[in-house]
PDB file of N, CA and C in Angstrom:
ATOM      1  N   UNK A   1       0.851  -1.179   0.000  1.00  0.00           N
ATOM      2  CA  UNK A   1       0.000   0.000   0.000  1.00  0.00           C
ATOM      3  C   UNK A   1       0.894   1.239   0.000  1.00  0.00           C
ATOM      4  N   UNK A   2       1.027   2.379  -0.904  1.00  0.00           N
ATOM      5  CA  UNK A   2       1.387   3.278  -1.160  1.00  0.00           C
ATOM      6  C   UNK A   2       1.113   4.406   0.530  1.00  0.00           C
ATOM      7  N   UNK A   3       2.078   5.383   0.157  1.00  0.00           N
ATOM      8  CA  UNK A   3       1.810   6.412   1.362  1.00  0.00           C
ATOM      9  C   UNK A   3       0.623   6.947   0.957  1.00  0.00           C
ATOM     10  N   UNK A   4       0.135   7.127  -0.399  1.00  0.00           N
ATOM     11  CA  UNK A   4      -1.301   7.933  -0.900  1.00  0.00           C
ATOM     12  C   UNK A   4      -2.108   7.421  -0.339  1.00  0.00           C
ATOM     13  N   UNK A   5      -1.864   5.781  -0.335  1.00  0.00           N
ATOM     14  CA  UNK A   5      -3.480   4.954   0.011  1.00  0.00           C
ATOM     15  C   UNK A   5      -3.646   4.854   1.840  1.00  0.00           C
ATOM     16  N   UNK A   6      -2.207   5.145   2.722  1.00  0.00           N
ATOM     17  CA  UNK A   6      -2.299   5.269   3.732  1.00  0.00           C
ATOM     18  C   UNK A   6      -3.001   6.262   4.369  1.00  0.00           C
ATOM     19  N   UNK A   7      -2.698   7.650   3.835  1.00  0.00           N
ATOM     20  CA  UNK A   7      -3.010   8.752   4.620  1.00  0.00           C
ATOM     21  C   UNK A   7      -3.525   9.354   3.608  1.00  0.00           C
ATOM     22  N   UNK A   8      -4.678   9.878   4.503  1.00  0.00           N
ATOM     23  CA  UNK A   8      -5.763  10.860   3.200  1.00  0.00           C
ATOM     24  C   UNK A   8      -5.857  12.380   3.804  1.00  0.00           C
ATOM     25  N   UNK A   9      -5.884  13.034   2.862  1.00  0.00           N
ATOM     26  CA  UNK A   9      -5.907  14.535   3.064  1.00  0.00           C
ATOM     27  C   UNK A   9      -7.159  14.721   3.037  1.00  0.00           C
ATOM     28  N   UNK A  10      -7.177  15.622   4.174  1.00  0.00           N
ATOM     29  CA  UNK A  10      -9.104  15.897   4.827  1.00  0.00           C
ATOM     30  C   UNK A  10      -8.631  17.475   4.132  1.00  0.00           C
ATOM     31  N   UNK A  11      -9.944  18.032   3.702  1.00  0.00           N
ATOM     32  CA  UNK A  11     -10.445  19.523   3.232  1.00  0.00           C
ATOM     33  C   UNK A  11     -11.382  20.486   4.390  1.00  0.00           C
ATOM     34  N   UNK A  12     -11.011  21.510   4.433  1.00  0.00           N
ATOM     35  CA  UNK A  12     -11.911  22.294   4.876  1.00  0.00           C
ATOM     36  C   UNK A  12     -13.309  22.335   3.848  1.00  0.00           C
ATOM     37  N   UNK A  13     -14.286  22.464   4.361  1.00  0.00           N
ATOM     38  CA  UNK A  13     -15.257  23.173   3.326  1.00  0.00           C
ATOM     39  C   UNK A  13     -16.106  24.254   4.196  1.00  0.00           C
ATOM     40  N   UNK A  14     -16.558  24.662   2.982  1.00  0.00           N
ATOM     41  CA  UNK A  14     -16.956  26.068   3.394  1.00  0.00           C
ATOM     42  C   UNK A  14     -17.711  25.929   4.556  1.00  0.00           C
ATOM     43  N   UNK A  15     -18.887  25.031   4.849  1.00  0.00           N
ATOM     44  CA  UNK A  15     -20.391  25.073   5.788  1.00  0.00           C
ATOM     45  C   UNK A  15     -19.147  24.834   7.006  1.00  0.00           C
ATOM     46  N   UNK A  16     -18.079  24.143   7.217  1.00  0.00           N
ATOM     47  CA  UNK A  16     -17.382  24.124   7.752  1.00  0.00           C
ATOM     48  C   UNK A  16     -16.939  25.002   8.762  1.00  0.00           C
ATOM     49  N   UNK A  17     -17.263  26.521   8.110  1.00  0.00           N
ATOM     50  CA  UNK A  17     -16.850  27.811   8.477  1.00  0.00           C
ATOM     51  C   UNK A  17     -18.353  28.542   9.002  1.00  0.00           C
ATOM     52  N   UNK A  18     -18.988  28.238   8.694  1.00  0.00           N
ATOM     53  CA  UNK A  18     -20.033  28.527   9.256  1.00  0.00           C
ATOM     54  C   UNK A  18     -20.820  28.825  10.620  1.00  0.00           C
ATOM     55  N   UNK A  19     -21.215  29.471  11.287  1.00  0.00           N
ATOM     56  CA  UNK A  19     -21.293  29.464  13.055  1.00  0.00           C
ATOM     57  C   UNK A  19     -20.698  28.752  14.003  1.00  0.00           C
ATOM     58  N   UNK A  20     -18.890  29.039  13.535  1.00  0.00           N
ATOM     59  CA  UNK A  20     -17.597  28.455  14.609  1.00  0.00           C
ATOM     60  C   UNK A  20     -18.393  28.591  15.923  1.00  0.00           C
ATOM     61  N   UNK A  21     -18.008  27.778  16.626  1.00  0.00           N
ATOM     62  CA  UNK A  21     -18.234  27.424  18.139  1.00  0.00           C
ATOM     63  C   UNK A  21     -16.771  26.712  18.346  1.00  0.00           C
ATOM     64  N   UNK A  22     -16.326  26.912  19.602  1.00  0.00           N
ATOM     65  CA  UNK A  22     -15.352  25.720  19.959  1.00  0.00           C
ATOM     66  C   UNK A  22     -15.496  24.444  19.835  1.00  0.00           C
ATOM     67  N   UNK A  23     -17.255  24.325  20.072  1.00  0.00           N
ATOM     68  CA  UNK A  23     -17.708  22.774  20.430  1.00  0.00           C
ATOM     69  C   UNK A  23     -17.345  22.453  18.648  1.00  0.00           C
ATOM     70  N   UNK A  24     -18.149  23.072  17.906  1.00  0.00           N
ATOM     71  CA  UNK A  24     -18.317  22.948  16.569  1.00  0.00           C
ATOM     72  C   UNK A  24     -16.602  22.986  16.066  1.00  0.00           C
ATOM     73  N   UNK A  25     -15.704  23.822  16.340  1.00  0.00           N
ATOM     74  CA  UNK A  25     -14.040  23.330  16.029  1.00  0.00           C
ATOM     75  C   UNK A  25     -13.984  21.887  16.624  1.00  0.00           C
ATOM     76  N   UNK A  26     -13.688  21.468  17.735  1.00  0.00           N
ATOM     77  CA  UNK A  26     -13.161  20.442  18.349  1.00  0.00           C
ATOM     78  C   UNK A  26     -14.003  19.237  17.571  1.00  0.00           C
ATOM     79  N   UNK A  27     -14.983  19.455  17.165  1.00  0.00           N
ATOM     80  CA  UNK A  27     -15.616  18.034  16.333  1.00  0.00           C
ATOM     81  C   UNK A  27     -15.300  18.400  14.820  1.00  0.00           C
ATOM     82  N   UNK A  28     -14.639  19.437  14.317  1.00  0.00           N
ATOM     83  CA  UNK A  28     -13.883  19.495  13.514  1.00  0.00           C
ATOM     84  C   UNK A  28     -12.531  19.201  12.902  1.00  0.00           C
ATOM     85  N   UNK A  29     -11.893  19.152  14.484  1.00  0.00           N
ATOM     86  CA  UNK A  29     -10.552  18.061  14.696  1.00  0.00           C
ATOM     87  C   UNK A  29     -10.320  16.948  14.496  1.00  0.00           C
ATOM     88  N   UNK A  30     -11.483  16.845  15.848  1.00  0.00           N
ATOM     89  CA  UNK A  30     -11.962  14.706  15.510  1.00  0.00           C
ATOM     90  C   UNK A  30     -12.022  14.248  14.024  1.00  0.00           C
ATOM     91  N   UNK A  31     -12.680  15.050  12.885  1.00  0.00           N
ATOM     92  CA  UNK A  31     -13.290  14.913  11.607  1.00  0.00           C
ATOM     93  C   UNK A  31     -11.519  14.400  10.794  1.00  0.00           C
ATOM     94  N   UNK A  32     -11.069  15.891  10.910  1.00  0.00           N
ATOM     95  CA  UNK A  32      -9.880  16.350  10.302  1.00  0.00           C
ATOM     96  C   UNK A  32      -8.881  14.661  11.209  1.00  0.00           C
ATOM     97  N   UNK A  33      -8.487  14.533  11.947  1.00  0.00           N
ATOM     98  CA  UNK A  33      -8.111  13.434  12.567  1.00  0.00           C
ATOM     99  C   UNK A  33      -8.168  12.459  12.248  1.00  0.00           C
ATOM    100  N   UNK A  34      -9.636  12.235  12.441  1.00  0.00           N
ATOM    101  CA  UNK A  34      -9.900  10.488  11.679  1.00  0.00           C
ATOM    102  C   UNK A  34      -9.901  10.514  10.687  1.00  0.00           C
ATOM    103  N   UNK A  35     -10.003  11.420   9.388  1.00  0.00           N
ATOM    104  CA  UNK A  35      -9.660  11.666   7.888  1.00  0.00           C
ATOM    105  C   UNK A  35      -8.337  11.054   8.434  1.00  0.00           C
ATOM    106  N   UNK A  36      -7.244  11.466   8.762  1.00  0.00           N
ATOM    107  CA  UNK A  36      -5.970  10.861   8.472  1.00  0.00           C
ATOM    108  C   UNK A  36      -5.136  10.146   9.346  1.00  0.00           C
ATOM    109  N   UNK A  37      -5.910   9.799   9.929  1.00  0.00           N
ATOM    110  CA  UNK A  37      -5.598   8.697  10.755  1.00  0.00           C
ATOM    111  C   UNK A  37      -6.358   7.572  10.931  1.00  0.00           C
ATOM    112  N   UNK A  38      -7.250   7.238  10.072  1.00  0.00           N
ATOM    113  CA  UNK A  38      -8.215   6.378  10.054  1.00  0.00           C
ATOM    114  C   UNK A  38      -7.462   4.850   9.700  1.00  0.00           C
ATOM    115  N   UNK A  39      -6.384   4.823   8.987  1.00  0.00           N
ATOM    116  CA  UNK A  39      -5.575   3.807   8.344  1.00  0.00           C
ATOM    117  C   UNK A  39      -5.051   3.056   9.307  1.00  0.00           C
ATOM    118  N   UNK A  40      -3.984   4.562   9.842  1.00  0.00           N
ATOM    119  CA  UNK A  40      -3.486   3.841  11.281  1.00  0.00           C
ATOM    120  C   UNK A  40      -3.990   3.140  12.351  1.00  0.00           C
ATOM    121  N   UNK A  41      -5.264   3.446  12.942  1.00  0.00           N
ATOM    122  CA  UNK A  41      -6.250   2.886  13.984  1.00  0.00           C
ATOM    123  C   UNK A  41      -6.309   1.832  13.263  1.00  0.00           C
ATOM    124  N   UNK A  42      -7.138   1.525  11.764  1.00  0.00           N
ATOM    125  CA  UNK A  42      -7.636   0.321  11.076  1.00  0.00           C
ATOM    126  C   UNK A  42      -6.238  -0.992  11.650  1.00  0.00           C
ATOM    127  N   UNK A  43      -5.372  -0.435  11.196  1.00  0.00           N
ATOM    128  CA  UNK A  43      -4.165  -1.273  11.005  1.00  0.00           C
ATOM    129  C   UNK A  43      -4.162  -2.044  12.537  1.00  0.00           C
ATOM    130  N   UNK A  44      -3.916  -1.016  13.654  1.00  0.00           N
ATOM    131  CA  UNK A  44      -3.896  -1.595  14.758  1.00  0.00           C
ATOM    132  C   UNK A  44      -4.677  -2.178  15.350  1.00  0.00           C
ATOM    133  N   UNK A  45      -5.939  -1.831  15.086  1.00  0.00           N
ATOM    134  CA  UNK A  45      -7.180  -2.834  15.759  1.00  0.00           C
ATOM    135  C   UNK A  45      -7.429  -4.017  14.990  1.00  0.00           C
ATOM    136  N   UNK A  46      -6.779  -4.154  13.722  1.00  0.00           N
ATOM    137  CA  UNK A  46      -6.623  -5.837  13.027  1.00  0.00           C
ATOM    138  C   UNK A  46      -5.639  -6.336  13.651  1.00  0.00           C
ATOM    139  N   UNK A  47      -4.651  -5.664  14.018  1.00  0.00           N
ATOM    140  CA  UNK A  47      -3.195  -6.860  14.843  1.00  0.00           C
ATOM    141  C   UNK A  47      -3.705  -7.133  15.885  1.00  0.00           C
ATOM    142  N   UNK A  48      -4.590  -6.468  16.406  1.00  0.00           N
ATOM    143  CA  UNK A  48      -5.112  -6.935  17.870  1.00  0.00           C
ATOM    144  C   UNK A  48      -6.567  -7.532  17.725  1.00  0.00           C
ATOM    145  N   UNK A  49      -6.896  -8.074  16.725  1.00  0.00           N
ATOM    146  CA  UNK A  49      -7.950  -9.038  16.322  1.00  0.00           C
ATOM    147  C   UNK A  49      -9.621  -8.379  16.590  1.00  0.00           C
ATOM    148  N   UNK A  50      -9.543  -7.008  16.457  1.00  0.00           N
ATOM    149  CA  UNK A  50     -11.096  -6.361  16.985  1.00  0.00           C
ATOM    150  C   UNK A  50     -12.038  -5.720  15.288  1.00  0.00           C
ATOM    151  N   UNK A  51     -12.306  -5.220  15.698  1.00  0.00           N
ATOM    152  CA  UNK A  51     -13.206  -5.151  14.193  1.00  0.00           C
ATOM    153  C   UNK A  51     -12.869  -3.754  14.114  1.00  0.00           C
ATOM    154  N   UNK A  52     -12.737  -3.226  12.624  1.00  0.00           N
ATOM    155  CA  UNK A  52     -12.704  -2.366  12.265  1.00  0.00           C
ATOM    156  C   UNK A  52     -13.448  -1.511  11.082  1.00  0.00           C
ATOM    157  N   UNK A  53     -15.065  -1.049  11.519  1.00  0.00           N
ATOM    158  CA  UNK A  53     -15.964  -0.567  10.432  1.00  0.00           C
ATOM    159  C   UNK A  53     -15.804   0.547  10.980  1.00  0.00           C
ATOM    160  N   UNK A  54     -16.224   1.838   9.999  1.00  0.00           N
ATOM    161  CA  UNK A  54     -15.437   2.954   9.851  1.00  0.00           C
ATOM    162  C   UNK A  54     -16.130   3.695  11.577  1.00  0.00           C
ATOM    163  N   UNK A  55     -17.590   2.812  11.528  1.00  0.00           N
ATOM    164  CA  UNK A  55     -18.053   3.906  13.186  1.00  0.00           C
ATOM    165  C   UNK A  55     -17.142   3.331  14.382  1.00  0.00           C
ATOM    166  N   UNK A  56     -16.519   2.645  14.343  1.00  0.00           N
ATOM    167  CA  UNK A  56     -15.721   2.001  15.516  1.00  0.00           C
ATOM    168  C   UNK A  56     -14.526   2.543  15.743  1.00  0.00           C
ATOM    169  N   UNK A  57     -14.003   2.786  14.399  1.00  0.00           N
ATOM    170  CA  UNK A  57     -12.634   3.425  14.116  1.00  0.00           C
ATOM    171  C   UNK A  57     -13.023   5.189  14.455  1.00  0.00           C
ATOM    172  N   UNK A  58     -14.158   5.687  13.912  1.00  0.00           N
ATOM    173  CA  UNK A  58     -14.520   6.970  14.446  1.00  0.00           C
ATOM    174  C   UNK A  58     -14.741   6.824  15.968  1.00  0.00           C
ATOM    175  N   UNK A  59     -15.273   6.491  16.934  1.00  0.00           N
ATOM    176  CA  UNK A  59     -15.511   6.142  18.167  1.00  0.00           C
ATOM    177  C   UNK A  59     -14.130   6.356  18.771  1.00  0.00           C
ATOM    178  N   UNK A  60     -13.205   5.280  18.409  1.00  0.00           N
ATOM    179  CA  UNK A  60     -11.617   5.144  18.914  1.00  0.00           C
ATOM    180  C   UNK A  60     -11.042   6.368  18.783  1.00  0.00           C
ATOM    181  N   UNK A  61     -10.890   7.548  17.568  1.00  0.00           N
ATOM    182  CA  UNK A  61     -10.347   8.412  17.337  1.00  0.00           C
ATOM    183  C   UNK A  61     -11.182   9.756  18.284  1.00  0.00           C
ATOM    184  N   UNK A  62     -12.189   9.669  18.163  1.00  0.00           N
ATOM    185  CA  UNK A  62     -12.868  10.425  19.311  1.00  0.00           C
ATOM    186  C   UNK A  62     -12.534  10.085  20.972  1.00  0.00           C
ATOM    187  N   UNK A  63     -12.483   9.134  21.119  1.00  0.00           N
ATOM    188  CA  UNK A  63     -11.719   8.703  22.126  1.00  0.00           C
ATOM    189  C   UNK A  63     -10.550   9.411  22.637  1.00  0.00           C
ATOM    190  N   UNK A  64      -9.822   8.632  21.701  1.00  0.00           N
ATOM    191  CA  UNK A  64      -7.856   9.379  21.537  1.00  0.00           C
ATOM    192  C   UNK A  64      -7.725  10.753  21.681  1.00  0.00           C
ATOM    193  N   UNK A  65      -8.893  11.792  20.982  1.00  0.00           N
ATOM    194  CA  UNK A  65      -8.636  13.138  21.261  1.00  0.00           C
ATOM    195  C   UNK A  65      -9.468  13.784  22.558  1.00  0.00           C
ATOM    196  N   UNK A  66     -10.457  12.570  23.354  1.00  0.00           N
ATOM    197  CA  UNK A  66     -10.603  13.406  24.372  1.00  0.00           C
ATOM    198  C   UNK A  66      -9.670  12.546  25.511  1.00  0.00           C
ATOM    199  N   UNK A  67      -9.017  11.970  25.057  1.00  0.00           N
ATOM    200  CA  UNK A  67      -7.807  11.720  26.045  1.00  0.00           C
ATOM    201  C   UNK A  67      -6.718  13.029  26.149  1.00  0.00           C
ATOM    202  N   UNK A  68      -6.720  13.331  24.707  1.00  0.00           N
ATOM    203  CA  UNK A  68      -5.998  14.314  24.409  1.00  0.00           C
ATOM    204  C   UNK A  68      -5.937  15.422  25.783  1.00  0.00           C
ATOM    205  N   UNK A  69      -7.487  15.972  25.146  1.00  0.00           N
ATOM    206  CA  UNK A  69      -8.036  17.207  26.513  1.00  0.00           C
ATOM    207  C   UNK A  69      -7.947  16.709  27.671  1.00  0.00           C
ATOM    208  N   UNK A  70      -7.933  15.312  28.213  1.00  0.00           N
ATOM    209  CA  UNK A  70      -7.698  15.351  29.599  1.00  0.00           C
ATOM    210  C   UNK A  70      -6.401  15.389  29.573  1.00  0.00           C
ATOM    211  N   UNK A  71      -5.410  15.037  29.028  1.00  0.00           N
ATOM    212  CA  UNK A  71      -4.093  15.267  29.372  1.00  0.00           C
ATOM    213  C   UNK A  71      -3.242  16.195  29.240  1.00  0.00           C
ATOM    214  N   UNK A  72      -3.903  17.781  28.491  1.00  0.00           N
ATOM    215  CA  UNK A  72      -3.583  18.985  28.850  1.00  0.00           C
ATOM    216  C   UNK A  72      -4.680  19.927  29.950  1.00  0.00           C
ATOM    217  N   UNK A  73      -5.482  18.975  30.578  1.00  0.00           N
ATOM    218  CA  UNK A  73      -6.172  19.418  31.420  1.00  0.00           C
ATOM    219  C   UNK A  73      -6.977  20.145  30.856  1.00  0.00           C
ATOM    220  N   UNK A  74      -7.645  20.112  30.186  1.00  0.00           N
ATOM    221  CA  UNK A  74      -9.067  21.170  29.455  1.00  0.00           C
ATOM    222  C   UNK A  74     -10.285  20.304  29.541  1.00  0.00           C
ATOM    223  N   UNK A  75     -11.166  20.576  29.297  1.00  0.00           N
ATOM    224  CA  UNK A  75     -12.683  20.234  29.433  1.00  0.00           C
ATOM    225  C   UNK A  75     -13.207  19.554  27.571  1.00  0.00           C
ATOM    226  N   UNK A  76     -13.188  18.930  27.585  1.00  0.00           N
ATOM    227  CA  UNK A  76     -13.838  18.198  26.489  1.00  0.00           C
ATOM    228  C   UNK A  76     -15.134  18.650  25.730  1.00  0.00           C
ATOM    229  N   UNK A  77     -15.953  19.091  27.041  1.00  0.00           N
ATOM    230  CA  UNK A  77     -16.934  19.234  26.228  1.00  0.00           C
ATOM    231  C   UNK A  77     -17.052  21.239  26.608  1.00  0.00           C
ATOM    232  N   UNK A  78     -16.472  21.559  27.053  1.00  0.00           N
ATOM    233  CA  UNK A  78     -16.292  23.132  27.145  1.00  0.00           C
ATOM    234  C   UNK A  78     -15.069  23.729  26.726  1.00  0.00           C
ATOM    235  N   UNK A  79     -14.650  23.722  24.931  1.00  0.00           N
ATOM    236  CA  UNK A  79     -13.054  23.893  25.346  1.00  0.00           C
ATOM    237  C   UNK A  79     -12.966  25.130  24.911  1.00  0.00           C
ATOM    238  N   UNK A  80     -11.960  25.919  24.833  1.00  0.00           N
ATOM    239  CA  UNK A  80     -11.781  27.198  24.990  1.00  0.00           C
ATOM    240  C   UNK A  80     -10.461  27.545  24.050  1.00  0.00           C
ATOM    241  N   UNK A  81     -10.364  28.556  23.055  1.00  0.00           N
ATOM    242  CA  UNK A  81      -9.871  28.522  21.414  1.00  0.00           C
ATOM    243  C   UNK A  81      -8.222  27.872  22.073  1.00  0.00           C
ATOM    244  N   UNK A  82      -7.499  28.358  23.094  1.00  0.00           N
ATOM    245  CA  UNK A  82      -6.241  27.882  23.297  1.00  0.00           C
ATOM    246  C   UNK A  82      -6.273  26.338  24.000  1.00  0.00           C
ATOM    247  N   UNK A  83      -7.692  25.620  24.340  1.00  0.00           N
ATOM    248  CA  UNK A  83      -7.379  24.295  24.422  1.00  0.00           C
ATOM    249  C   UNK A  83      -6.894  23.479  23.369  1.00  0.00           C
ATOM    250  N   UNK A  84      -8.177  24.370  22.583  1.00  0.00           N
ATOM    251  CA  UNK A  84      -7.955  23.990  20.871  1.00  0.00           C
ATOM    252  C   UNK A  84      -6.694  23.478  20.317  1.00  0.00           C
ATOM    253  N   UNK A  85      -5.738  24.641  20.263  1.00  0.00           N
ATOM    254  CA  UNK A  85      -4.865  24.979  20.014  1.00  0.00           C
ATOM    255  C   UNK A  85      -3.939  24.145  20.096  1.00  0.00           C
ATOM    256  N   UNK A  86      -3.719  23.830  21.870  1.00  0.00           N
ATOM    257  CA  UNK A  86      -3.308  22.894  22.300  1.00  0.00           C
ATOM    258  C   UNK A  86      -3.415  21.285  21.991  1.00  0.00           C
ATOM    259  N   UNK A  87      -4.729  20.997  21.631  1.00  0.00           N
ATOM    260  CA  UNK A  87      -5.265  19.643  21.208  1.00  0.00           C
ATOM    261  C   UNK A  87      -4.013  20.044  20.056  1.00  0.00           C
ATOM    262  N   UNK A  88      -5.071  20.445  19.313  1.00  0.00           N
ATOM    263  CA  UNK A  88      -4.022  20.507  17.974  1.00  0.00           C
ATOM    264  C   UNK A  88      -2.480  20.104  17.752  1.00  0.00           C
ATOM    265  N   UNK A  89      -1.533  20.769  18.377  1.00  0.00           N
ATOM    266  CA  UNK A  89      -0.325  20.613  18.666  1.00  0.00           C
ATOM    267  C   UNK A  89       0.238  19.001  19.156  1.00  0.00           C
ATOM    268  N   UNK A  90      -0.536  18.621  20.363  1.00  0.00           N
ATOM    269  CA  UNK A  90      -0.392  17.484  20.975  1.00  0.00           C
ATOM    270  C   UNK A  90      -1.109  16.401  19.627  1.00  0.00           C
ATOM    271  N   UNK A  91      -2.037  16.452  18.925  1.00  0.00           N
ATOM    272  CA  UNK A  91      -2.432  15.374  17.740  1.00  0.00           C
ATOM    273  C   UNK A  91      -1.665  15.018  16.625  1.00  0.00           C
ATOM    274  N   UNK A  92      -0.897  16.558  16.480  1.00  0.00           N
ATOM    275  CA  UNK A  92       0.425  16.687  15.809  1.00  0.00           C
ATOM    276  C   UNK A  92       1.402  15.606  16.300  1.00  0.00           C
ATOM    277  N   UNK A  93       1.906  15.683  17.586  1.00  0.00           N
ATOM    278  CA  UNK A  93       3.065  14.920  17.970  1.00  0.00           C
ATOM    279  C   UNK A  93       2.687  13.917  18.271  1.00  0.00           C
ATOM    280  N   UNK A  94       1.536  13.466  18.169  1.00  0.00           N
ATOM    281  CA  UNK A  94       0.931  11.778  18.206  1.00  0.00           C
ATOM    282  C   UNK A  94       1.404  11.171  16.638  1.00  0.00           C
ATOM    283  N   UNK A  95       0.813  12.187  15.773  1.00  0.00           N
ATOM    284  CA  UNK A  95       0.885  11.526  14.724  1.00  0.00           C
ATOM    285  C   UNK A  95       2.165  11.658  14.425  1.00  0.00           C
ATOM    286  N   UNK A  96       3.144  12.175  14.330  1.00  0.00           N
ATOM    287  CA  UNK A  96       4.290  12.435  13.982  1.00  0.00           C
ATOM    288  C   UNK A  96       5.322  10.771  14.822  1.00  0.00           C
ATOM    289  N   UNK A  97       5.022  10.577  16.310  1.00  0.00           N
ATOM    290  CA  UNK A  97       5.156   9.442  16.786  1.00  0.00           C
ATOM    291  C   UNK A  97       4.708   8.209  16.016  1.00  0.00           C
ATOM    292  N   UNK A  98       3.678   8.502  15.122  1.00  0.00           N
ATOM    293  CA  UNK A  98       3.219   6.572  14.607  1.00  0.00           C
ATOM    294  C   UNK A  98       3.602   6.792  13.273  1.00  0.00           C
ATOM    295  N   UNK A  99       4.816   8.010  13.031  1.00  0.00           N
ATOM    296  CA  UNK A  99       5.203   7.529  11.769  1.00  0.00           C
ATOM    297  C   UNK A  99       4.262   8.442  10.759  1.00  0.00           C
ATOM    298  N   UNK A 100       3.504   9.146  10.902  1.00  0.00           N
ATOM    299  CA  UNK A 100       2.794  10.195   9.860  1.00  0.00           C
ATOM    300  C   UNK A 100       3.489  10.572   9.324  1.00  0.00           C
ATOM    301  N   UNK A 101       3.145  11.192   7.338  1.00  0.00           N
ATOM    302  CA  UNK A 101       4.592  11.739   7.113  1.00  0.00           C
ATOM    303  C   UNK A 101       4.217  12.810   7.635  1.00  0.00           C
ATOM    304  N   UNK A 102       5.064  14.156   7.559  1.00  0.00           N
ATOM    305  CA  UNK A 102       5.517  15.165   7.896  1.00  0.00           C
ATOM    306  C   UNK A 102       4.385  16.159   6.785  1.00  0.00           C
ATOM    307  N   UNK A 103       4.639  16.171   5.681  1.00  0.00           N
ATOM    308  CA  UNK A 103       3.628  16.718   5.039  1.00  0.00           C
ATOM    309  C   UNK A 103       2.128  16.327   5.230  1.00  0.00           C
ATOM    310  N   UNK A 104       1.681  15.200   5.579  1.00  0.00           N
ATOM    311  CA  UNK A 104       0.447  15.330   5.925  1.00  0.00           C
ATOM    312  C   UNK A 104       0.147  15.865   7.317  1.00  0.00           C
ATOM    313  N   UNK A 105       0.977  15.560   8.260  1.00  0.00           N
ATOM    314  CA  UNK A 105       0.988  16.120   9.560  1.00  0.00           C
ATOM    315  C   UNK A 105       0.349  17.805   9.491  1.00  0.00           C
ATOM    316  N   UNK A 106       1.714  18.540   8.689  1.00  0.00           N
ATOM    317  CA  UNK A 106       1.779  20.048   8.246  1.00  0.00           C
ATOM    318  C   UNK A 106       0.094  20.354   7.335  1.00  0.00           C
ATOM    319  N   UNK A 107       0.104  19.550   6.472  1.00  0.00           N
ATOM    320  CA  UNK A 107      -1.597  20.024   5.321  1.00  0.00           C
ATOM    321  C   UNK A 107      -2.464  20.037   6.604  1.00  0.00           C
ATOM    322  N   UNK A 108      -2.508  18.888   7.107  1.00  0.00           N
ATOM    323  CA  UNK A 108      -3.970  18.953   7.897  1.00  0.00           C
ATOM    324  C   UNK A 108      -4.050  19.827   9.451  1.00  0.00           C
ATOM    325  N   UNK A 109      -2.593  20.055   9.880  1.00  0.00           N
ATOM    326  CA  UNK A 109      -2.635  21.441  10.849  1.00  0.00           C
ATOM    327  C   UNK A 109      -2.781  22.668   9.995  1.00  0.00           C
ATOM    328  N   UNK A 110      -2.277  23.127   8.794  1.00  0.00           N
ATOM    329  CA  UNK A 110      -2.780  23.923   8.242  1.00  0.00           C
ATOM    330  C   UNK A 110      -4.190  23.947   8.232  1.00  0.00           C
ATOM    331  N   UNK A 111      -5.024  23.300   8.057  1.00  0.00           N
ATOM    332  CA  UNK A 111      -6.227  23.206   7.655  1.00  0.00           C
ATOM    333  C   UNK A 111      -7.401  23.918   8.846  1.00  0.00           C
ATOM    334  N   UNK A 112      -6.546  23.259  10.057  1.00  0.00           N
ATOM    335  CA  UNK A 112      -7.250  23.792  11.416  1.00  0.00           C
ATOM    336  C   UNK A 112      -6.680  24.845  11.947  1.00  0.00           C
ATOM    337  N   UNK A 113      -5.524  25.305  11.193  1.00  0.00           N
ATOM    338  CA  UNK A 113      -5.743  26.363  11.746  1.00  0.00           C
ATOM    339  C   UNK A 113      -6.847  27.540  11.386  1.00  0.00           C
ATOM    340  N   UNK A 114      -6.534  27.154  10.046  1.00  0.00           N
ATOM    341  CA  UNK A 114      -7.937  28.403   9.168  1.00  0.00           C
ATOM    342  C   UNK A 114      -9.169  28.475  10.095  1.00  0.00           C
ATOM    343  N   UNK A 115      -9.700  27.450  10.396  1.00  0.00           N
ATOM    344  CA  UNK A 115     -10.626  27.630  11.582  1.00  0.00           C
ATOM    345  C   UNK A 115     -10.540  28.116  12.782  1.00  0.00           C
ATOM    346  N   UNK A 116      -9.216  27.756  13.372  1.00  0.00           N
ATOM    347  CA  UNK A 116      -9.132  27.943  15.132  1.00  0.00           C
ATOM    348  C   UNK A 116      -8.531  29.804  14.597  1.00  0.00           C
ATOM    349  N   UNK A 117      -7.957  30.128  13.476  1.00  0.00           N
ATOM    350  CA  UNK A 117      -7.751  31.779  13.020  1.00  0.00           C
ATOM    351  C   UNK A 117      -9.328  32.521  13.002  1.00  0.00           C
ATOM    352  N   UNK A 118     -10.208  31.630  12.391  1.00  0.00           N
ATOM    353  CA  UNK A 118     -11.701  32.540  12.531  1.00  0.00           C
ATOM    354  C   UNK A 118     -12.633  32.262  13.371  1.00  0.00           C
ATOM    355  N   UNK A 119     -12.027  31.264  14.542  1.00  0.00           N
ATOM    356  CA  UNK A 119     -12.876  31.398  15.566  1.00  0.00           C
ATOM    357  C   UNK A 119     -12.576  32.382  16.808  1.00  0.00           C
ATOM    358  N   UNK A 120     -13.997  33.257  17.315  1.00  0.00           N
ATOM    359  CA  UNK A 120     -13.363  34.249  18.016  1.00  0.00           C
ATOM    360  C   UNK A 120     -13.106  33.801  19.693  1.00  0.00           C
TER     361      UNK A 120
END
């Protein structure tokens, strides 16, 4: 399997931008996240013999990032634009740890930032 077929580049779209909320960013992360990390989870929950259909693999990755917020101490379901921020950064150095390349790492933090820039 090619690096193309591993990791997929998630897009902003416009409705995307639409009445930012934090709540509404942070489930924009998760989105942006499991877009490119969906491969990786797949991969690991077959070596460890569990099933992998795409709502299970979404579930797990939602998971992983509100582990995230508890482990910079922020509120999950109240987060605030520099928890954001923070998630962000820390999802970065997760993925960068399991081997992400570097350019997809960089596209898809670009991507959030455009949002976490127009949220006030």
């Amino acid at each position: 399997m090619s690096e193309d077929e591993r990791f997929h580049r998630w897009s902003l779209k416009e409705s995307d931008l639409v009445d930012l909320t934090p709540l509404k960013v942070r489930d924009i992360i998760i989105k942006c996240f499991f877009e490119a990390q969906k491969e990786t989870f797949s991969r690991t929950k077959q070596e460890l013999g569990m099933k992998t259909s795409e709502e299970e693999l979404y579930t797990t990755v939602k998971t992983s990032v509100r582990m995230v917020f508890k482990d910079i101490k922020a509120d999950f379901d109240k987060p605030t634009k520099d928890d954001l921020m923070k998630v962000v950064d820390a999802l970065a150095r997760k993925a960068s740890s399991w081997g992400t390349p570097q350019d997809i790492i960089q596209f898809h933090g670009g991507q959030i930032m455009k949002v976490l820039q127009i949220l006030k």
